[in-house]
N, C-alpha and C. Protein backbone atom coordinates (compact mmCIF):
# COMPACT_ATOMS: atom_id res chain seq x y z
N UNK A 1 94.04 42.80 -29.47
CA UNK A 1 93.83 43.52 -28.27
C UNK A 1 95.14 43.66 -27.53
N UNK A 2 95.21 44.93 -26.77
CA UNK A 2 96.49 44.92 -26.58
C UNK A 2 97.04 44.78 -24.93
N UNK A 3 97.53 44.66 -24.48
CA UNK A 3 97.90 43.99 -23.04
C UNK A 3 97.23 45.22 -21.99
N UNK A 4 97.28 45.18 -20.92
CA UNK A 4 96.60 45.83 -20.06
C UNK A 4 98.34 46.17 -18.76
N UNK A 5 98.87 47.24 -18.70
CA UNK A 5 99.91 47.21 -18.23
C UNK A 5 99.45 47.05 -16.70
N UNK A 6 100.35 47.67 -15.78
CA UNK A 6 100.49 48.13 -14.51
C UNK A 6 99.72 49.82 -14.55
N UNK A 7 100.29 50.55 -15.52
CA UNK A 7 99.98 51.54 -15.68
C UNK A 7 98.80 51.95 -15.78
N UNK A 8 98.67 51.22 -16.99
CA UNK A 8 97.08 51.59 -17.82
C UNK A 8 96.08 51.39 -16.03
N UNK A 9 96.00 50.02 -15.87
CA UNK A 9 95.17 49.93 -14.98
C UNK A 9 95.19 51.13 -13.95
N UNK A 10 96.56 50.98 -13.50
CA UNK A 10 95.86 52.48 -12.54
C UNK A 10 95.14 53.46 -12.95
N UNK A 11 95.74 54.07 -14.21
CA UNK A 11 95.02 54.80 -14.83
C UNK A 11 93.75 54.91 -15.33
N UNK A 12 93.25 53.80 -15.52
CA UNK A 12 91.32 53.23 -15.64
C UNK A 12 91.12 53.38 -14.03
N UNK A 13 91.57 52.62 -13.53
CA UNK A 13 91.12 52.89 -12.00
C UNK A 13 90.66 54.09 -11.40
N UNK A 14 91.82 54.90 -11.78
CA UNK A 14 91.79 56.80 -11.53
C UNK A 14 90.55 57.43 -12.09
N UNK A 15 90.61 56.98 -13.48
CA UNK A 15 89.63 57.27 -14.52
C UNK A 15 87.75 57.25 -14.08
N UNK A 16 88.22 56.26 -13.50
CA UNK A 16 86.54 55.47 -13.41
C UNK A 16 86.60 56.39 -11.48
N UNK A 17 87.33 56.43 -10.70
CA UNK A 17 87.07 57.11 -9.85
C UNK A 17 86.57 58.76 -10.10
N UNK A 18 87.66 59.01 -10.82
CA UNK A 18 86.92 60.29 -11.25
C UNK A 18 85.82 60.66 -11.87
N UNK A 19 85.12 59.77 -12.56
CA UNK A 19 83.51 59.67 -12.96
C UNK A 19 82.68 59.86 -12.30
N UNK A 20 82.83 58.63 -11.03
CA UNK A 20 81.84 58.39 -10.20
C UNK A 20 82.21 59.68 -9.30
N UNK A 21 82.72 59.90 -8.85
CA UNK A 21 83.28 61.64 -7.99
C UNK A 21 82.62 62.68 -8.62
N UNK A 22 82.78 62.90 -9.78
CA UNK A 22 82.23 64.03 -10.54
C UNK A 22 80.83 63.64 -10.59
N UNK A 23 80.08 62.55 -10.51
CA UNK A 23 79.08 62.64 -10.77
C UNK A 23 78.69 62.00 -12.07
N UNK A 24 79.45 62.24 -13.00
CA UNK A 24 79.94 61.57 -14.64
C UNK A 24 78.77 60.72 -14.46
N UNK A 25 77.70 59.66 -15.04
CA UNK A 25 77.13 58.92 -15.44
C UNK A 25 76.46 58.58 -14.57
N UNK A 26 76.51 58.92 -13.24
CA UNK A 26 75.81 58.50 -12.07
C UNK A 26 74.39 59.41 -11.65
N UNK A 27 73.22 58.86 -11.24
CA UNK A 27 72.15 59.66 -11.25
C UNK A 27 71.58 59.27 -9.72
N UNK A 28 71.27 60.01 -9.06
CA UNK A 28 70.71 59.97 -7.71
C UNK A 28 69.81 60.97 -7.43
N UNK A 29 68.54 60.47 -6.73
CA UNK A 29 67.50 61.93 -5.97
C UNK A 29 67.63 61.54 -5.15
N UNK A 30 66.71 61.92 -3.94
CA UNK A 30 66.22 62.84 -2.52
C UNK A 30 65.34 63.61 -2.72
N UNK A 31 64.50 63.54 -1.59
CA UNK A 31 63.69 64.27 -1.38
C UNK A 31 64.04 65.09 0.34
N UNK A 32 63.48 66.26 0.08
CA UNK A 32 63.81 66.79 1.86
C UNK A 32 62.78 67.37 2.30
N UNK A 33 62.39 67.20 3.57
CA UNK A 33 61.10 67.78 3.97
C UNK A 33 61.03 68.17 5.55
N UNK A 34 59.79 68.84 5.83
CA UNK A 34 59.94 69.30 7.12
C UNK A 34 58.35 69.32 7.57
N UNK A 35 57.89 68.74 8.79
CA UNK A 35 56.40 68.52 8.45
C UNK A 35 56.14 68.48 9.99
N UNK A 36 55.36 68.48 10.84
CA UNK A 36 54.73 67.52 11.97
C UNK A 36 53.27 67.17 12.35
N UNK A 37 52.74 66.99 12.58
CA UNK A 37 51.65 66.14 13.27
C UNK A 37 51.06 65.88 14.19
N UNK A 38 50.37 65.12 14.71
CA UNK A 38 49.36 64.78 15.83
C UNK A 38 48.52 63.44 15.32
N UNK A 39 48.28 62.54 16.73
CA UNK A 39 47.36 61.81 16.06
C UNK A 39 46.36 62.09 17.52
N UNK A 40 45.00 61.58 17.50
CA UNK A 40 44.41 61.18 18.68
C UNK A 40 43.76 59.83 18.66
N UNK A 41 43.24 59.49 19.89
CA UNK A 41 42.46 58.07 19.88
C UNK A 41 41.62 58.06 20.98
N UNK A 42 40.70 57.85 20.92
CA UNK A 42 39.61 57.90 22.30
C UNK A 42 39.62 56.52 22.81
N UNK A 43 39.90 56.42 24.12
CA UNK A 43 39.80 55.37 25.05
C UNK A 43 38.38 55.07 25.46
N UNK A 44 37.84 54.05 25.60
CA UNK A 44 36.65 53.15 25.84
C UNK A 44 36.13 54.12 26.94
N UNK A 45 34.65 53.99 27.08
CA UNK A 45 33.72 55.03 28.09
C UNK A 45 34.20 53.94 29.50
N UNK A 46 34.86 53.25 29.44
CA UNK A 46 35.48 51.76 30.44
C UNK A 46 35.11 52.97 31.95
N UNK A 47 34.72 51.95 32.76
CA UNK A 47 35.05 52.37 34.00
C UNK A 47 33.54 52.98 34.48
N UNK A 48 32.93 52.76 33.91
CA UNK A 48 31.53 53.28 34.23
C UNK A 48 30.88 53.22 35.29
N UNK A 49 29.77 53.50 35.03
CA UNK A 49 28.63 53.97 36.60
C UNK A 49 28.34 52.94 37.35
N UNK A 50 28.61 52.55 38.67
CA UNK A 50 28.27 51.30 39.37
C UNK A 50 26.20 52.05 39.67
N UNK A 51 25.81 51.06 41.01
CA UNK A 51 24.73 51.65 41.23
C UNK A 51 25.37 51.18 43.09
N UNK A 52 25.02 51.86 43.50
CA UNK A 52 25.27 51.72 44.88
C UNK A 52 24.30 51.46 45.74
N UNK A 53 24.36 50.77 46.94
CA UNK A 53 23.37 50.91 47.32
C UNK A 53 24.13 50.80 49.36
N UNK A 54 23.00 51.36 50.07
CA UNK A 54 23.04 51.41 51.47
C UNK A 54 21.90 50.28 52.35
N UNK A 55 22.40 49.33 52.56
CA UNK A 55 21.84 48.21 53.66
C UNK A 55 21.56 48.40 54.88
N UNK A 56 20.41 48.47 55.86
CA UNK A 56 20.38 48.38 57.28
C UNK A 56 19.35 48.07 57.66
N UNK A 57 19.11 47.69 58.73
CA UNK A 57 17.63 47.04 59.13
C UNK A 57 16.24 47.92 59.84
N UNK A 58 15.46 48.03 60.25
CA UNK A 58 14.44 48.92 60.30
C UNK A 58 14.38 48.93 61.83
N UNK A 59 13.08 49.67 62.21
CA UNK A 59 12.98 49.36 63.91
C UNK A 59 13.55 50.77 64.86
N UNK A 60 14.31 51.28 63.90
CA UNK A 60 14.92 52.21 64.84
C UNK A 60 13.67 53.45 65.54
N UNK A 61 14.61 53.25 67.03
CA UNK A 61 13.95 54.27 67.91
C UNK A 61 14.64 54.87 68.80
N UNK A 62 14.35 56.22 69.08
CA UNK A 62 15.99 57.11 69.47
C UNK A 62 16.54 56.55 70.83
N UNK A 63 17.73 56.99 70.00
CA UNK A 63 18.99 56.13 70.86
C UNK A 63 19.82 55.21 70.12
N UNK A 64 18.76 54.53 69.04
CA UNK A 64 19.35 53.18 68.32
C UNK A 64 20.39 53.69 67.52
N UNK A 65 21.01 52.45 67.06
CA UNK A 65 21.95 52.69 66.08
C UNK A 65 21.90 51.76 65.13
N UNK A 66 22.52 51.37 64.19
CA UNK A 66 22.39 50.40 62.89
C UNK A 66 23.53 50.46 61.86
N UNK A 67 24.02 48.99 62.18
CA UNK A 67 24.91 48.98 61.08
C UNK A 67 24.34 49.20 59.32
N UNK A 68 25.68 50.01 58.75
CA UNK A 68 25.22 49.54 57.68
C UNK A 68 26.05 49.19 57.14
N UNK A 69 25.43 48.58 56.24
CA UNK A 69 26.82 47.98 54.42
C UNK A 69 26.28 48.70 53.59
N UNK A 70 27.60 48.56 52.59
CA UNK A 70 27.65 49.56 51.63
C UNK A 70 27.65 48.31 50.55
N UNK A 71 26.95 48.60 49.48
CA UNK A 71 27.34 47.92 48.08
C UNK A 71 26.96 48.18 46.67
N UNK A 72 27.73 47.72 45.65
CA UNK A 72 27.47 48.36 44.44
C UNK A 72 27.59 47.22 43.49
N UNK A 73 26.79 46.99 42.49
CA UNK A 73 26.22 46.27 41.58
C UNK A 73 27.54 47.61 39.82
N UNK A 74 27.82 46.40 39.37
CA UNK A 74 28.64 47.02 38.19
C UNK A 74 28.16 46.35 36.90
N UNK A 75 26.86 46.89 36.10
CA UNK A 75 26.54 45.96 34.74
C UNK A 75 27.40 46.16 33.54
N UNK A 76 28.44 46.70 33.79
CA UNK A 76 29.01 46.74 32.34
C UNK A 76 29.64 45.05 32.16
N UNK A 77 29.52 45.10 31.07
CA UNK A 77 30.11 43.72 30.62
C UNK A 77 31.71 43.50 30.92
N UNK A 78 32.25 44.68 30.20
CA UNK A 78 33.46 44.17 29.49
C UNK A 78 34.44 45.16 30.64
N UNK A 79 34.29 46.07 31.75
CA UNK A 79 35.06 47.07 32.50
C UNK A 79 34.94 46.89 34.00
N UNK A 80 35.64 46.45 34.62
CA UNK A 80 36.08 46.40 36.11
C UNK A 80 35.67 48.63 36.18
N UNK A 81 35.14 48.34 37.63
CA UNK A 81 35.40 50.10 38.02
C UNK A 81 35.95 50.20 39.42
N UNK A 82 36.42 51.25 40.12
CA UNK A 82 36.68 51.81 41.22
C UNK A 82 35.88 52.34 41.80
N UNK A 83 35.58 52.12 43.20
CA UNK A 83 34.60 53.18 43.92
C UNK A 83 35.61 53.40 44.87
N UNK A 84 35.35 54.70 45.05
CA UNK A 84 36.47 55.43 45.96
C UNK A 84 35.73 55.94 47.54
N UNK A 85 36.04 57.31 47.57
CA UNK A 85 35.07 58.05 49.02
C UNK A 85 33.89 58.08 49.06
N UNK A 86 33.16 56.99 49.75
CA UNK A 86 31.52 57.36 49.98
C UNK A 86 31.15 58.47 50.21
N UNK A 87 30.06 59.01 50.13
CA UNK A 87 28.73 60.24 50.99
C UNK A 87 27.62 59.20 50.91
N UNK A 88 27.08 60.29 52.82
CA UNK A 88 26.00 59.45 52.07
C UNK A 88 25.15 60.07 53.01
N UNK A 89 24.17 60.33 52.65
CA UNK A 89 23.06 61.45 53.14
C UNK A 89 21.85 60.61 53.59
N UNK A 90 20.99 61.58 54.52
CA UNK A 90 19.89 60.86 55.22
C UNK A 90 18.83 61.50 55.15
N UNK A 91 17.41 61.26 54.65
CA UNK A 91 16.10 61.69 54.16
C UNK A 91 14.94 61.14 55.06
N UNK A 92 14.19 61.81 55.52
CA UNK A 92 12.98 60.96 55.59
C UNK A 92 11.71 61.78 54.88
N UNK A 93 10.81 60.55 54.84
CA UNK A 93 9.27 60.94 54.24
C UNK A 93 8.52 61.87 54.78
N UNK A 94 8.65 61.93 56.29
CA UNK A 94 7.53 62.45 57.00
C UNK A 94 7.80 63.98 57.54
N UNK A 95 7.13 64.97 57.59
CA UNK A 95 7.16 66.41 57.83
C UNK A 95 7.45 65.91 59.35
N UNK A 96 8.69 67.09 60.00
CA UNK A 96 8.92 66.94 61.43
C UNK A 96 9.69 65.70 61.22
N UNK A 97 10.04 65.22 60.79
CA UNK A 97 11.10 64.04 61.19
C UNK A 97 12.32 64.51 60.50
N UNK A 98 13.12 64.95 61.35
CA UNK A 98 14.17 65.98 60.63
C UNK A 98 15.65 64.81 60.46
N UNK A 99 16.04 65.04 58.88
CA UNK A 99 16.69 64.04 58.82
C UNK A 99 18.24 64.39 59.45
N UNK A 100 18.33 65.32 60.22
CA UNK A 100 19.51 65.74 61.04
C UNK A 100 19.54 64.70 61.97
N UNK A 101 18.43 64.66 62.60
CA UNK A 101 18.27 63.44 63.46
C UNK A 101 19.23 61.72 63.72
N UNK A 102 19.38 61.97 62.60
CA UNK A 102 20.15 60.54 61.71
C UNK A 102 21.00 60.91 61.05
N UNK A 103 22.00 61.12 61.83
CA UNK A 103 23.78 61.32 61.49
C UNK A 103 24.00 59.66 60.99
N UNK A 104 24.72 59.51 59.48
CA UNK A 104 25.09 58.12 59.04
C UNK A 104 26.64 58.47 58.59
N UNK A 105 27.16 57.23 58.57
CA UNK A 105 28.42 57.34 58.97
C UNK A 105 29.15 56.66 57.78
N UNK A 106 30.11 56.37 56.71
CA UNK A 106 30.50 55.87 55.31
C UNK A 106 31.98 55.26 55.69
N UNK A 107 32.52 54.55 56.33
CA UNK A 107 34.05 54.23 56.37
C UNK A 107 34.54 53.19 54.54
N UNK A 108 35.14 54.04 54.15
CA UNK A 108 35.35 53.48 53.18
C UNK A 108 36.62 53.40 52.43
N UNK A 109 37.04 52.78 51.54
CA UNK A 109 38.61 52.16 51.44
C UNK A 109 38.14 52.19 49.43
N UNK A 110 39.02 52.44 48.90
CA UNK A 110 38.96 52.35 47.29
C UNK A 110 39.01 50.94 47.25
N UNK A 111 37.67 50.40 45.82
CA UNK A 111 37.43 48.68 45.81
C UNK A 111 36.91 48.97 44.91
N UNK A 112 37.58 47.65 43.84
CA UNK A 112 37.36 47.65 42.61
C UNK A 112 36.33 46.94 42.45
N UNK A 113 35.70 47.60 41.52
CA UNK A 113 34.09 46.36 41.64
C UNK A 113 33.95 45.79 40.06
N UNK A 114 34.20 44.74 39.56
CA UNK A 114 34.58 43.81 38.73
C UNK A 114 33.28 44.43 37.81
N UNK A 115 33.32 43.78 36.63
CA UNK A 115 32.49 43.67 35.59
C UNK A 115 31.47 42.31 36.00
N UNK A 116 30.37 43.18 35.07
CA UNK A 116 29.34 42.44 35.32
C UNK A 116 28.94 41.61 36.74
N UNK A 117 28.96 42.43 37.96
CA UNK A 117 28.78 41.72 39.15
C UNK A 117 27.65 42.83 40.31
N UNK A 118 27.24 41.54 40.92
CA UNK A 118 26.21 42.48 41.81
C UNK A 118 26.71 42.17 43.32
N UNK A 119 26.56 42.86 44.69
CA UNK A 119 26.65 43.04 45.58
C UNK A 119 27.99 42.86 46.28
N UNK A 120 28.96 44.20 45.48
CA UNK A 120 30.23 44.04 46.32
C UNK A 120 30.39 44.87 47.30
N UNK A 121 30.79 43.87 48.36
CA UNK A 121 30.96 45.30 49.53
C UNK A 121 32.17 46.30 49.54
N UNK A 122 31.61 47.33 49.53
CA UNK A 122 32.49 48.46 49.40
C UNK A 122 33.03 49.48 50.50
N UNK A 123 32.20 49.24 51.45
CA UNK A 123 31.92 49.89 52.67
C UNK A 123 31.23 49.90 53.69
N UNK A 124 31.33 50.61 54.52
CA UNK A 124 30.63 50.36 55.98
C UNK A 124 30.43 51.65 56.88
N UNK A 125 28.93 51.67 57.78
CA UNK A 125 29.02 52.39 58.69
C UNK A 125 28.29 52.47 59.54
N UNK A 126 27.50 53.53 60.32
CA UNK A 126 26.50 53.46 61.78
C UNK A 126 25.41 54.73 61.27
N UNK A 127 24.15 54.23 61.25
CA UNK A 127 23.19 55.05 61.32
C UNK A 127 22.78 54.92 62.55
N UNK A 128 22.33 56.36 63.05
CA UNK A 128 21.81 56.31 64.49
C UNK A 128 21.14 57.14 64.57
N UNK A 129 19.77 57.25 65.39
CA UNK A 129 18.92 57.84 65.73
C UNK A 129 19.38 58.57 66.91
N UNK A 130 19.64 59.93 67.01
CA UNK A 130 19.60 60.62 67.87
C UNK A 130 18.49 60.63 68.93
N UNK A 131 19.08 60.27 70.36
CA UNK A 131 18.03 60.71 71.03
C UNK A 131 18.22 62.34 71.67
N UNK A 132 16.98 62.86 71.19
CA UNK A 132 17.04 64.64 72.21
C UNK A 132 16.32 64.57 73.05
N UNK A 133 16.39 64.86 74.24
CA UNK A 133 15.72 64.66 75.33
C UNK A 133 15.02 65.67 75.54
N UNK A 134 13.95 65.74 75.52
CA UNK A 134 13.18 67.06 75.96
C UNK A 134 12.59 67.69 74.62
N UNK A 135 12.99 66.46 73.59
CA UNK A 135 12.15 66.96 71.91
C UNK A 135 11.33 65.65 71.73
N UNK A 136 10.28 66.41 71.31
CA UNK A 136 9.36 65.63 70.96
C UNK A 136 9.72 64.53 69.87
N UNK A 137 10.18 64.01 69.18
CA UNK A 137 10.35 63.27 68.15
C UNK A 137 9.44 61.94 67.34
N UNK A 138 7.95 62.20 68.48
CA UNK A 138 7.25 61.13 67.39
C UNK A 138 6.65 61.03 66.54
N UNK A 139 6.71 62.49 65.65
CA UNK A 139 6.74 62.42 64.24
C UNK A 139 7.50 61.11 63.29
N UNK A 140 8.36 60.51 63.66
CA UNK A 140 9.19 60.01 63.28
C UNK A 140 8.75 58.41 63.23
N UNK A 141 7.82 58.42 63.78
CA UNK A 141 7.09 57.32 63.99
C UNK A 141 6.79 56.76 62.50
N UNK A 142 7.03 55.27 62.18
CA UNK A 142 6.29 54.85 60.98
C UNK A 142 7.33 55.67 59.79
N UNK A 143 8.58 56.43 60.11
CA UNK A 143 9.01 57.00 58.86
C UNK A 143 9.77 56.22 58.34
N UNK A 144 9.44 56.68 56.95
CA UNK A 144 11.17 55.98 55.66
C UNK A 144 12.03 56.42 56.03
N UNK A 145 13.19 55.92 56.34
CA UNK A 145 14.35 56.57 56.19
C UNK A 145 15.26 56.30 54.94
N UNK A 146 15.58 57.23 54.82
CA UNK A 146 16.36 56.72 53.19
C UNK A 146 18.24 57.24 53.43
N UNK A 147 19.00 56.32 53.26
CA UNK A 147 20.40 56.99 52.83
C UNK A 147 20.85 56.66 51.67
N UNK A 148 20.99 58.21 50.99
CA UNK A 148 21.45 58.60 49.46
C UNK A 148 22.99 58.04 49.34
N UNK A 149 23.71 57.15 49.00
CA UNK A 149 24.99 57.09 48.82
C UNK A 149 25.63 57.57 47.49
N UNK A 150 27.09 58.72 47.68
CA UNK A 150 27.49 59.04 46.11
C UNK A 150 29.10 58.07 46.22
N UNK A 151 29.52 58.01 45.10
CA UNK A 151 31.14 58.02 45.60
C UNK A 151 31.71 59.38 44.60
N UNK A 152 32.99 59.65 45.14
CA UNK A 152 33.46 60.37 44.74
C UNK A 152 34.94 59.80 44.38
């Protein structure tokens, strides 16, 4: 075997560069592409329907007034909810007992009402029996009064 100069080597060196440059013995892919997408995911029905309810005491006769509380019961297990702006409307049972009569009043503040819990107060306000003077009003006698609360 015969010696390996100064020369030679560069020359293998050169050699073997120029292989791999050209490509000579070397094999490579790729792939190229151009594509896009979307994904979606639905978030939990979370946050669900409280039941609300409107508190006040009975008795009223015009003139009166009556506090009320506001509160809402939340059965979901696993979801805290928000109740935000009360409404809250006034009904009675009896023909002639006009529920105009009974302006009710909702002061209310956004309150989170926890999972699985009953009677959080949420709010507050004044039902009052209008007195009109010079109207008959004892239809009203013996009536239900009912206040509808929504939140919004």
């Amino acid at each position: 075997m015969r010696k390996m100069t100064k020369k030679n080597k560069v020359l293998a060196a050169a050699g073997a560069l120029a292989l791999v440059a050209g490509g000579g013995g070397a094999a490579y892919a790729y792939w190229t592409t151009t594509g896009a997408g979307s994904g979606t995911a639905t978030n939990s029905a979370g946050g669900g329907t409280v039941t609300l309810h409107a508190n006040f005491t009975g008795g009223l006769t015009p003139g009166d007034s009556r506090a009320v509380t506001y509160t809402a019961d939340n059965a979901d297990p696993n979801t805290s909810t928000n109740v935000g702006v009360l409404t809250a409307t006034v009904t009675t049972d009896k023909a002639g007992c006009l529920a105009i009569w009974f302006p009710v009043t909702a002061d209310t503040s956004s309150t989170t009402v926890a999972k699985n819990s009953t009677g959080t107060s949420v709010g507050s306000g004044t039902l009052t029996f209008t007195d009109l003077a010079g109207t008959d009003q004892s239809a009203c006698k013996g009536a239900v009064v009912t206040i509808t609360v929504g939140s919004v």
